[in-house]
N, C-alpha and C. Protein backbone atom coordinates (compact mmCIF):
# COMPACT_ATOMS: atom_id res chain seq x y z
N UNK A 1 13.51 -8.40 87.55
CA UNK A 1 14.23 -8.31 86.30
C UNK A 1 15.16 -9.51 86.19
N UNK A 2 15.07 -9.85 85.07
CA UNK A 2 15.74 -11.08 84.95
C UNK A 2 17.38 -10.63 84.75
N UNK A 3 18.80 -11.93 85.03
CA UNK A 3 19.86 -11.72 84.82
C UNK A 3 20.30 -11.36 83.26
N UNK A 4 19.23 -11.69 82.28
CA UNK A 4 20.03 -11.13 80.89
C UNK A 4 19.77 -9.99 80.52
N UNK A 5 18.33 -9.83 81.75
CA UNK A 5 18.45 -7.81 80.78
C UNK A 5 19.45 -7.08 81.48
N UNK A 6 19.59 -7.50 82.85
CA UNK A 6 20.72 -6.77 83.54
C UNK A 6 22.34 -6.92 82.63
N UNK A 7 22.38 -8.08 82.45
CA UNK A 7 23.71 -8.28 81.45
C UNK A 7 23.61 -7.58 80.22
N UNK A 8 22.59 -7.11 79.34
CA UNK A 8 22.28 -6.36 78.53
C UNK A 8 22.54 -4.69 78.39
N UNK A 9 21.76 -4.86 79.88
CA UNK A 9 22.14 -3.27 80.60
C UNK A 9 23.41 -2.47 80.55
N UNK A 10 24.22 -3.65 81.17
CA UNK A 10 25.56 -3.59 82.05
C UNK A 10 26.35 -3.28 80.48
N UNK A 11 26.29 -4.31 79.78
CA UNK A 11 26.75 -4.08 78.21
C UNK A 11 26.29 -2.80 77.99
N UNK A 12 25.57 -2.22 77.69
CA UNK A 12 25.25 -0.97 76.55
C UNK A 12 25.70 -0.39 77.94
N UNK A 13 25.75 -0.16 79.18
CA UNK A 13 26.00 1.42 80.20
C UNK A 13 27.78 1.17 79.59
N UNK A 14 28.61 0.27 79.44
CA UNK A 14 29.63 0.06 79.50
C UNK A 14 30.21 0.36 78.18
N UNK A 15 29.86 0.14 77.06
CA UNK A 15 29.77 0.60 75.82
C UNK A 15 29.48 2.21 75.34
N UNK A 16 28.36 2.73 76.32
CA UNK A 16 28.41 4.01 75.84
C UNK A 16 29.52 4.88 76.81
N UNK A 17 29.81 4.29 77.91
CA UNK A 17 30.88 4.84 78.57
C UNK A 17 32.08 5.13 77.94
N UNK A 18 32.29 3.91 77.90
CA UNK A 18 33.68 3.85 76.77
C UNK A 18 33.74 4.61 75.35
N UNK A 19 32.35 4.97 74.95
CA UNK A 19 32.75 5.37 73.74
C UNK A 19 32.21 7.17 73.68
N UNK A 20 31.88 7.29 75.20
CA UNK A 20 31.80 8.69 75.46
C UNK A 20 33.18 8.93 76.07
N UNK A 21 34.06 8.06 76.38
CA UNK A 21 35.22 9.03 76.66
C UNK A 21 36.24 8.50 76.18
N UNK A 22 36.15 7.92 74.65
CA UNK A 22 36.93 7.85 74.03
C UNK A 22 37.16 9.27 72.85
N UNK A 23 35.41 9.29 72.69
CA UNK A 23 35.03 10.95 72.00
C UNK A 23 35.14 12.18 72.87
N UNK A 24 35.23 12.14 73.85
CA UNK A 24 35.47 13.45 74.56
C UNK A 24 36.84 14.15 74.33
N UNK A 25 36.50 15.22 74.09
CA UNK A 25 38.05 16.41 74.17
C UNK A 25 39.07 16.07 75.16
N UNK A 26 40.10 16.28 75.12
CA UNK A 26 41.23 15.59 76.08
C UNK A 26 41.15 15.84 77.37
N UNK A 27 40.64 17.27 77.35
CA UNK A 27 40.31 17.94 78.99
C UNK A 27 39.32 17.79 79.62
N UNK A 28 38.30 17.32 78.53
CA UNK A 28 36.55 17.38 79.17
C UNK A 28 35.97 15.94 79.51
N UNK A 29 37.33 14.78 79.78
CA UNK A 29 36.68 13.72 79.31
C UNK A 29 36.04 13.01 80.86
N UNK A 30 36.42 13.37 82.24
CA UNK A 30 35.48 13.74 83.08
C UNK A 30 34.35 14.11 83.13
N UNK A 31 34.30 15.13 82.98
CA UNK A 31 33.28 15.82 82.73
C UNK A 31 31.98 15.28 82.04
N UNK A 32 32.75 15.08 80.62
CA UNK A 32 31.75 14.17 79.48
C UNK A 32 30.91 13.20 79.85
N UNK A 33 31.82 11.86 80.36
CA UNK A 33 31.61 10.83 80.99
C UNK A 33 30.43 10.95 82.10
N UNK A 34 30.42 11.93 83.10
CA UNK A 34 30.00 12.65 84.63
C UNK A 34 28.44 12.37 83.41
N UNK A 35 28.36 13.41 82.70
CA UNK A 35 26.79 13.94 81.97
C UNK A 35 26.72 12.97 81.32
N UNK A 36 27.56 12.23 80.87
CA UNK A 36 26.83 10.78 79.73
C UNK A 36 26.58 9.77 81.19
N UNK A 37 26.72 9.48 82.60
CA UNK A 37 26.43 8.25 83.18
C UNK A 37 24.94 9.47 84.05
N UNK A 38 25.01 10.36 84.25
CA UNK A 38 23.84 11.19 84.53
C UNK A 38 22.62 11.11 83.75
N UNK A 39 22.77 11.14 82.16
CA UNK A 39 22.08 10.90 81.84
C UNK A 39 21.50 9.37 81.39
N UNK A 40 22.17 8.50 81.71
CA UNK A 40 21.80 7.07 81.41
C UNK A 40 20.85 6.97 82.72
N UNK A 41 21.49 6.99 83.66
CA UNK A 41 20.88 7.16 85.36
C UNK A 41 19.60 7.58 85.25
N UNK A 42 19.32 8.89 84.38
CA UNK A 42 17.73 9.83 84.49
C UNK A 42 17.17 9.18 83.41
N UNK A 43 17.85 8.41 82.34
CA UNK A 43 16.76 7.74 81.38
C UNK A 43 15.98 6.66 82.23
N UNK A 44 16.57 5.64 83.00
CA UNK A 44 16.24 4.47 83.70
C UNK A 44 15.72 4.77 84.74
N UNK A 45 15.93 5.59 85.48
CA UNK A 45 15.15 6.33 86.31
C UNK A 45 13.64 6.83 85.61
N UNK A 46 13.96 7.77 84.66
CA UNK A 46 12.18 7.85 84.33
C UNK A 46 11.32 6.76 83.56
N UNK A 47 12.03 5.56 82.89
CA UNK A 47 11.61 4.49 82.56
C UNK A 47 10.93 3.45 83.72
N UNK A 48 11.76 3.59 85.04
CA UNK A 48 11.48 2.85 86.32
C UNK A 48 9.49 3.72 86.83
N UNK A 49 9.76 4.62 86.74
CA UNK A 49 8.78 5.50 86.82
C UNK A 49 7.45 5.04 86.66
N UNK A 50 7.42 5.37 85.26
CA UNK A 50 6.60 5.46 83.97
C UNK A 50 6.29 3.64 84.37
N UNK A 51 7.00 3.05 84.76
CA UNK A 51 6.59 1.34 84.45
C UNK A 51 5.71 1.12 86.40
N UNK A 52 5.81 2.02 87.18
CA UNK A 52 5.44 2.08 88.53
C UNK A 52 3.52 2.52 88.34
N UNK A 53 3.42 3.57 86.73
CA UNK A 53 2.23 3.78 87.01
C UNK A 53 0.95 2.81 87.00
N UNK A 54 0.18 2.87 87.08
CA UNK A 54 -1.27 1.69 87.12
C UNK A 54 -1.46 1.53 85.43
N UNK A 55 -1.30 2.70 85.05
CA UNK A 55 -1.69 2.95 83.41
C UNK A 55 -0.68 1.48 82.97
N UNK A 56 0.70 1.59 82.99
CA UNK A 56 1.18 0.65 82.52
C UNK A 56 0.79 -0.79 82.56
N UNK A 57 0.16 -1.02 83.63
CA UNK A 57 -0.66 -2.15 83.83
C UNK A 57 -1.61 -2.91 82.39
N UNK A 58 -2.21 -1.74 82.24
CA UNK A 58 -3.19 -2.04 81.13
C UNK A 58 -2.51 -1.94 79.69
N UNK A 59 -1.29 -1.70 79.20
CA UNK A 59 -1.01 -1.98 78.27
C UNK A 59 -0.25 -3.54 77.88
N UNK A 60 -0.96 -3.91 76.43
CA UNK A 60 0.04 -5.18 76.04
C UNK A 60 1.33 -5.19 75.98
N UNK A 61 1.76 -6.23 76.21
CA UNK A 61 3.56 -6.47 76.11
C UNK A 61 3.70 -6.49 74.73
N UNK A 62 4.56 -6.20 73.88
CA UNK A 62 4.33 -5.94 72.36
C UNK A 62 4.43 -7.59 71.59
N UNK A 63 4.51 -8.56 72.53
CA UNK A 63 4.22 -9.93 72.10
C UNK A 63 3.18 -10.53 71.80
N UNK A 64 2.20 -9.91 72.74
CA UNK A 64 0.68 -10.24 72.81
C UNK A 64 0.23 -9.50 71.20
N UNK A 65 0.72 -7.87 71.20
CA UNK A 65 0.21 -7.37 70.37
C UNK A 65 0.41 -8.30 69.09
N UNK A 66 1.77 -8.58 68.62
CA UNK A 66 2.25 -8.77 67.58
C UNK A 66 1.72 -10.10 66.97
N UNK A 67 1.21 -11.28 67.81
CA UNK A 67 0.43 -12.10 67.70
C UNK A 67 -0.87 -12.03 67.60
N UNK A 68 -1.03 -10.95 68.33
CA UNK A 68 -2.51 -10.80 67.90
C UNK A 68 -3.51 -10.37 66.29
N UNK A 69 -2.18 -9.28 65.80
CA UNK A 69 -2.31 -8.65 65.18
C UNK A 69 -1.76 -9.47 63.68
N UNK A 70 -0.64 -10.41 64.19
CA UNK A 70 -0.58 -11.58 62.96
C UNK A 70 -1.82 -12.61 62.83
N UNK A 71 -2.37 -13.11 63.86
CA UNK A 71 -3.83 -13.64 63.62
C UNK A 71 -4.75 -12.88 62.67
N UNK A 72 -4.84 -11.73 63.06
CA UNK A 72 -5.82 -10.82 62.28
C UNK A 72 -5.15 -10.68 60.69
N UNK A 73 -4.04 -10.70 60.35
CA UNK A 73 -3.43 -11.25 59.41
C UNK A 73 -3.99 -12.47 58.51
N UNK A 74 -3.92 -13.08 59.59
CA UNK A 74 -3.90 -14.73 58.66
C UNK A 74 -5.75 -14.78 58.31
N UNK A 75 -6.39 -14.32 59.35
CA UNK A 75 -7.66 -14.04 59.22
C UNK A 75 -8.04 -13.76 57.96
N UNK A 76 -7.47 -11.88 58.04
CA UNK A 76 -8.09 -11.50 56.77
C UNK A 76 -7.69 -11.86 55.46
N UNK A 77 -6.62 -12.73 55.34
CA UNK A 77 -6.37 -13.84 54.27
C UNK A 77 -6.83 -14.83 53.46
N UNK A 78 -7.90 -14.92 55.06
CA UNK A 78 -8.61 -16.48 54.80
C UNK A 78 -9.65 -15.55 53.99
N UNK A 79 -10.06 -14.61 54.22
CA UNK A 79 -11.40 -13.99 53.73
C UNK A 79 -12.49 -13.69 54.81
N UNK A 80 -12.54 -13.57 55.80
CA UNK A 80 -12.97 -13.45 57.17
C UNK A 80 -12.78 -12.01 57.57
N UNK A 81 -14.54 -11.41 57.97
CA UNK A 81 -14.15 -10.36 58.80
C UNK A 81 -12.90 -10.13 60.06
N UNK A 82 -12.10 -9.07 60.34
CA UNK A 82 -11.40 -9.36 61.57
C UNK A 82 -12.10 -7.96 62.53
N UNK A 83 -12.64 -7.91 64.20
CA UNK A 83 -12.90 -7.22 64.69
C UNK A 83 -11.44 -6.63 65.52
N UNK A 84 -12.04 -5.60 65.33
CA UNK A 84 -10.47 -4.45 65.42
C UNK A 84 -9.93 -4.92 67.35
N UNK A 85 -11.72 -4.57 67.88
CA UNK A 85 -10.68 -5.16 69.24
C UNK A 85 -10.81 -6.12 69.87
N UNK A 86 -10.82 -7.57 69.47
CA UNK A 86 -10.29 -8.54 69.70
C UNK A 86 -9.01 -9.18 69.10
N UNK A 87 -8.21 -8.28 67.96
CA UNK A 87 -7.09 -8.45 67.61
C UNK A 87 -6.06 -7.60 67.88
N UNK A 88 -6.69 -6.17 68.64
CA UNK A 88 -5.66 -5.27 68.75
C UNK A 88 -5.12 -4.75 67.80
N UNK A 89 -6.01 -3.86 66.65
CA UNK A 89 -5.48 -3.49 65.42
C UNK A 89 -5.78 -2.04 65.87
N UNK A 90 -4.94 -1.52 66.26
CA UNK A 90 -4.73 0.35 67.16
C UNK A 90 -5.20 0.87 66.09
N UNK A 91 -4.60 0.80 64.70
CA UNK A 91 -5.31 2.05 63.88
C UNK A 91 -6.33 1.82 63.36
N UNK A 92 -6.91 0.69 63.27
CA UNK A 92 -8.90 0.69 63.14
C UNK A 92 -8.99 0.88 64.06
N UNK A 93 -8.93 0.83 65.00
CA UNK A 93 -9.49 0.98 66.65
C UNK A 93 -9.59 2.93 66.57
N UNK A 94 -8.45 3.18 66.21
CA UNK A 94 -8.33 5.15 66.43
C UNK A 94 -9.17 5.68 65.52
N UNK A 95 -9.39 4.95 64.14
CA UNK A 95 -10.34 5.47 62.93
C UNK A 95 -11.67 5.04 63.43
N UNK A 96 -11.81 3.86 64.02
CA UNK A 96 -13.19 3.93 64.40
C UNK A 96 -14.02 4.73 65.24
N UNK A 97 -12.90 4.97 66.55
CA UNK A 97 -13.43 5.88 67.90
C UNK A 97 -13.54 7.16 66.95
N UNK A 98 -12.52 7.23 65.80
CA UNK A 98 -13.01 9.13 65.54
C UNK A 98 -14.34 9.37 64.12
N UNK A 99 -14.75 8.15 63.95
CA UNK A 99 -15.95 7.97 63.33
C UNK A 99 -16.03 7.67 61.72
N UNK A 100 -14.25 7.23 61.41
CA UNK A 100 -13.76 7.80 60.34
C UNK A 100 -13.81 5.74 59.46
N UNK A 101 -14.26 5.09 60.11
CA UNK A 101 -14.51 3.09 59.84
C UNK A 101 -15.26 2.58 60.34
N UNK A 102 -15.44 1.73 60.59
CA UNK A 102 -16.35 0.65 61.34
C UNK A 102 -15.09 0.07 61.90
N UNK A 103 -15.77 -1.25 63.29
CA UNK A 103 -14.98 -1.73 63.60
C UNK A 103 -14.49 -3.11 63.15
N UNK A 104 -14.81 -3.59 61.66
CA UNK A 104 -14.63 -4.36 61.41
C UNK A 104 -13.37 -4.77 60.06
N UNK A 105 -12.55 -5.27 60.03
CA UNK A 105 -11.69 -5.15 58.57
C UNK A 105 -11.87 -5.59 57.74
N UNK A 106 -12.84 -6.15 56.83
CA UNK A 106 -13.49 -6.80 56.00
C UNK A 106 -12.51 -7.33 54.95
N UNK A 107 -12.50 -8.34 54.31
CA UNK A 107 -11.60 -8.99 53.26
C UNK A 107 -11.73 -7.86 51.76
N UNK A 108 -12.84 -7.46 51.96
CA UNK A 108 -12.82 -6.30 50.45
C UNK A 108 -12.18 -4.89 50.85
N UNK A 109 -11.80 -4.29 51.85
CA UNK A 109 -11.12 -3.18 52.37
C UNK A 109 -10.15 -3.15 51.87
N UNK A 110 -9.92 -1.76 50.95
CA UNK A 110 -8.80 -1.74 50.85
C UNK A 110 -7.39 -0.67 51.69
N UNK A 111 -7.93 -0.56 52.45
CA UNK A 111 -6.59 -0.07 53.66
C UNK A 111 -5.76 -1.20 53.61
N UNK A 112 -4.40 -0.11 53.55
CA UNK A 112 -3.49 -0.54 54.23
C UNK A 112 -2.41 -1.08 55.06
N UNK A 113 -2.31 -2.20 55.14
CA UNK A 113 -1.91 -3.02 55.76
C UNK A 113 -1.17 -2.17 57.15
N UNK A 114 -0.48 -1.07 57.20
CA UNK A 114 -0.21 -0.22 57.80
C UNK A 114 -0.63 0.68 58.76
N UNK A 115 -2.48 0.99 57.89
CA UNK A 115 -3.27 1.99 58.48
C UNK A 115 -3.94 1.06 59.60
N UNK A 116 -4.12 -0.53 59.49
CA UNK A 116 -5.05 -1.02 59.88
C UNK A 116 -4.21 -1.18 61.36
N UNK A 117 -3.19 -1.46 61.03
CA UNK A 117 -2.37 -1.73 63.17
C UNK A 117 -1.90 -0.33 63.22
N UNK A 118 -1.75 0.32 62.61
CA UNK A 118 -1.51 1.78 63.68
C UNK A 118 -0.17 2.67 63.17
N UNK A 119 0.56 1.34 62.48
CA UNK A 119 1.61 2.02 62.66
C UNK A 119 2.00 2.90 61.05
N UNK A 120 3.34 3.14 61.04
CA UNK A 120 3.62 4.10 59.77
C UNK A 120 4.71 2.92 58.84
N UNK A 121 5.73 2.46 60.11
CA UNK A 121 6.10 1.22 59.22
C UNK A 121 6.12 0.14 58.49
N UNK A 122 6.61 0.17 57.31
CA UNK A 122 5.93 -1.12 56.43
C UNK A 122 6.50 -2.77 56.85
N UNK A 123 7.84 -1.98 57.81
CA UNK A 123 8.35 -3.10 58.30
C UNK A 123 7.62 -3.89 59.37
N UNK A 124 7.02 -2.86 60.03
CA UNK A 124 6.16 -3.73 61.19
C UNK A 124 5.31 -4.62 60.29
N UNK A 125 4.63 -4.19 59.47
CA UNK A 125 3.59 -4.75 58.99
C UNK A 125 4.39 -6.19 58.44
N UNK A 126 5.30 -6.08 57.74
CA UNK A 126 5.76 -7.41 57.21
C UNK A 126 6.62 -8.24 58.13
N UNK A 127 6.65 -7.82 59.12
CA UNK A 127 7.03 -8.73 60.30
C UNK A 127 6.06 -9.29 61.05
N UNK A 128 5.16 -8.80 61.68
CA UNK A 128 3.85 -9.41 62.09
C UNK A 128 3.29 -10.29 60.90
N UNK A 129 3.30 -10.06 59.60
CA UNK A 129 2.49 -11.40 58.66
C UNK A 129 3.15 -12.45 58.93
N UNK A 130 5.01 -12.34 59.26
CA UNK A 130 5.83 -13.42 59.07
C UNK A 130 5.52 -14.18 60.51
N UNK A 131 5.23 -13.36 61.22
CA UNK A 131 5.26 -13.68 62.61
C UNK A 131 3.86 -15.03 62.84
N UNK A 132 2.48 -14.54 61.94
CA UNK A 132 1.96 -15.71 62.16
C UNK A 132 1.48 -16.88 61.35
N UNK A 133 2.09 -16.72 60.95
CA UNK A 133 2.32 -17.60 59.53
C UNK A 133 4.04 -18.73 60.29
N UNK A 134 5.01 -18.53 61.15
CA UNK A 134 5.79 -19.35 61.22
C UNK A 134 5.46 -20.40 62.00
C-alpha cells in the first residue's frame, strides 16, 4: 500500500473519530468512540479479506474498466460494431449470457447508454464518454 492511501486512511479514521465524539451524548462519548473505531477496524478488516481471495484476482481495477468502456464509446460513435467482451461492457455481457442481445453493440441499437455498461447511473455513463475522448 502506498504512503497516500495510508495518509488518506489516517485522515478519514481521524475525522470520523472526532466527529463521533464530538456527536456523542456527554456520558456515552467513550463508549461511542470504542464502537465507531470497532467498527472502522471490522470494515478494513473484511475489506483486507475479501481483497486476500483468488476471485479478486480476476477482477478489473475500475481504470482498466473505465477505459475500456470509453473506447467502446468512441467506437460506437465512429459507427463501428463494439464486442461486449473485449470492451468490458457488463450489461451487454449480463443481457447476452441471459439470452436477452447478442454480443455485439451495433451503431443502430438503441439501448441505453446505461444498459450497455451495466450500470443504473447516468453519471457513470457521462464520465466514461469524457474519459475517452480527453
Amino acid at each position: 500500500m502506498n504512503a497516500e492511501a495510508l495518509l488518506l486512511a489516517g485522515l478519514i479514521f481521524a475525522l470520523v473519530s472526532v466527529t463521533a465524539w464530538i456527536l456523542a451524548p456527554s456520558g456515552q462519548k467513550r463508549v461511542t468512540l470504542a464502537f465507531v473505531l470497532a467498527g472502522l477496524l471490522a470494515s478494513a478488516l473484511k475489506i483486507a479479506l475479501f481483497q486476500q481471495a483468488p476471485q479478486w484476482q480476476d477482477i478489473h481495477p475500475d481504470s482498466i474498466t473505465y477505459e475500456r468502456n470509453a473506447r467502446a464509446f468512441v467506437e460506437h460513435w465512429r459507427g463501428r460494431a463494439v464486442e461486449a467482451e473485449g470492451y468490458n461492457l457488463r450489461g451487454l455481457q449480463a443481457f447476452h449470457s441471459a439470452g436477452l442481445h447478442g454480443p455485439t453493440w451495433s451503431p443502430e441499437d438503441p439501448s441505453t447508454y446505461a444498459w450497455i455498461v451495466g450500470s443504473h447511473e447516468w453519471l457513470y455513463a457521462a464520465y466514461v464518454s469524457g474519459y475517452g475522448t480527453g
